[in-house]
Protein backbone atom coordinates (compact mmCIF):
# COMPACT_ATOMS: atom_id res chain seq x y z
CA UNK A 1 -14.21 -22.83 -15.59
CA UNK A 2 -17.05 -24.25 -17.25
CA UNK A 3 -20.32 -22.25 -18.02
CA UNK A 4 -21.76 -24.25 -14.96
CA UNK A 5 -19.70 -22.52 -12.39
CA UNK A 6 -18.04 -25.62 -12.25
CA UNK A 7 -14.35 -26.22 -12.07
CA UNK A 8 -13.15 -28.02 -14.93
CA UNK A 9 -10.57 -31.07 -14.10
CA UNK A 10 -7.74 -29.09 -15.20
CA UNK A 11 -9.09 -26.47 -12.44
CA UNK A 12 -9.68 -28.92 -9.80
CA UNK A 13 -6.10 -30.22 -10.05
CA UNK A 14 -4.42 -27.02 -9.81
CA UNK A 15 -6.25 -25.88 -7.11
CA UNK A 16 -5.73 -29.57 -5.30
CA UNK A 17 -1.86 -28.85 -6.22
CA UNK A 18 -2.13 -25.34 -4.70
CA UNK A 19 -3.52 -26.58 -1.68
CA UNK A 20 -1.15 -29.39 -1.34
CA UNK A 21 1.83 -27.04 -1.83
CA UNK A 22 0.42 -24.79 1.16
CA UNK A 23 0.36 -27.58 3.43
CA UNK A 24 4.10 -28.61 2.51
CA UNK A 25 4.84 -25.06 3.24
CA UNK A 26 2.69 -24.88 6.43
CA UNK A 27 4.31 -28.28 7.97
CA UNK A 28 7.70 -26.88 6.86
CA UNK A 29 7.36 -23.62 8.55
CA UNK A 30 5.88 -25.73 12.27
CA UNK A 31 9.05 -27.95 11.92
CA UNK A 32 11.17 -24.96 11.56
CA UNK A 33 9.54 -23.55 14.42
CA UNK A 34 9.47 -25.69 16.69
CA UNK A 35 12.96 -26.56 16.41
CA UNK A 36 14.49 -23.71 16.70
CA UNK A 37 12.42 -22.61 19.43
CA UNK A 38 13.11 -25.95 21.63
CA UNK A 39 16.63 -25.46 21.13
CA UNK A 40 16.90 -22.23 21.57
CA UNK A 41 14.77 -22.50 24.71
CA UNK A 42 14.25 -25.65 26.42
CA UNK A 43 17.73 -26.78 28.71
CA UNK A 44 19.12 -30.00 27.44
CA UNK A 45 18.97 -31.41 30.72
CA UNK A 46 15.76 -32.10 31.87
CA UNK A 47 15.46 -31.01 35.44
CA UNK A 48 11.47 -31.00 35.62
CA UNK A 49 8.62 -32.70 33.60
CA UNK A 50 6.76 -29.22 32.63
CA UNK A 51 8.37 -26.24 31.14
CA UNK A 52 9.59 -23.58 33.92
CA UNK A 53 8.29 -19.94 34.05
CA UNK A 54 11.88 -19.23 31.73
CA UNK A 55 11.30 -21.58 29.26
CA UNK A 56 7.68 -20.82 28.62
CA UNK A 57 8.53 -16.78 28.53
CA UNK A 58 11.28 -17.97 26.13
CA UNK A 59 9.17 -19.90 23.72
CA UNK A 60 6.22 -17.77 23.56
CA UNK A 61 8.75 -14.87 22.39
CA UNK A 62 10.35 -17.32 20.08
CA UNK A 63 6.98 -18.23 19.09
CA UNK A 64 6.15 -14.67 18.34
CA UNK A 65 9.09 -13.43 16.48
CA UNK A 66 9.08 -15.85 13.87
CA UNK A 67 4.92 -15.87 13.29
CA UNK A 68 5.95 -11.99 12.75
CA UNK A 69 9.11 -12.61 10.43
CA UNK A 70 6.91 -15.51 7.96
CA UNK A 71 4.54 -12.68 8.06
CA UNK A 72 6.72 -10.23 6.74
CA UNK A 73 8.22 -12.17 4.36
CA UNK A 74 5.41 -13.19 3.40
CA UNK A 75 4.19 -10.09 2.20
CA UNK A 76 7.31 -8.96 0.72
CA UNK A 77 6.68 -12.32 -1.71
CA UNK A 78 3.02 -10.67 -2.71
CA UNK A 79 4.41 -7.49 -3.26
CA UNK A 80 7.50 -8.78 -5.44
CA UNK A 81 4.87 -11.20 -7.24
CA UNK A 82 2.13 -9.00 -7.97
CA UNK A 83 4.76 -6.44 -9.29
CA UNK A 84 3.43 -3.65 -7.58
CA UNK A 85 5.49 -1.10 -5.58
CA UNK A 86 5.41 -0.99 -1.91
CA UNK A 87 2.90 1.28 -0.40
């Protein structure tokens, strides 16, 4: 940084490449999810134009499970890349 407080360029383009990595990742991870919880839930047949009282149970479950599992692995990635043992 410079003696400003200011980000240098070089700073400013890593951190605009950090952030533009995390969005990849973030649109990645919605795709997933959604896919795999519309297939796994939602009847390939439409009968009705709004989800039924199955299908919604079903997708916020889906939902749920796989916030908790990118959490998880998430933090096994920090521990493994901060090289510290688990707690």
């Amino acid at each position: 940084m410079a003696d400003n407080n200011q980000p240098s360029a070089l700073d400013k383009e890593q951190i605009f490449g950090m952030a533009e990595k995390e969005m990849e990742y973030r649109v990645e991870l919605f795709n997933k999810l959604t896919h795999t919880c519309f297939n796994k839930c939602i009847e390939k047949r439409y009968k009705e134009s709004e989800l039924n009282m199955g299908e919604n149970s079903c997708i916020d479950r889906c939902v749920s499970k796989y916030w908790q599992d990118c959490r998880v692995t998430n933090l096994i990635g920090q521990l493994l890349g901060s090289n510290r043992p688990p707690m």
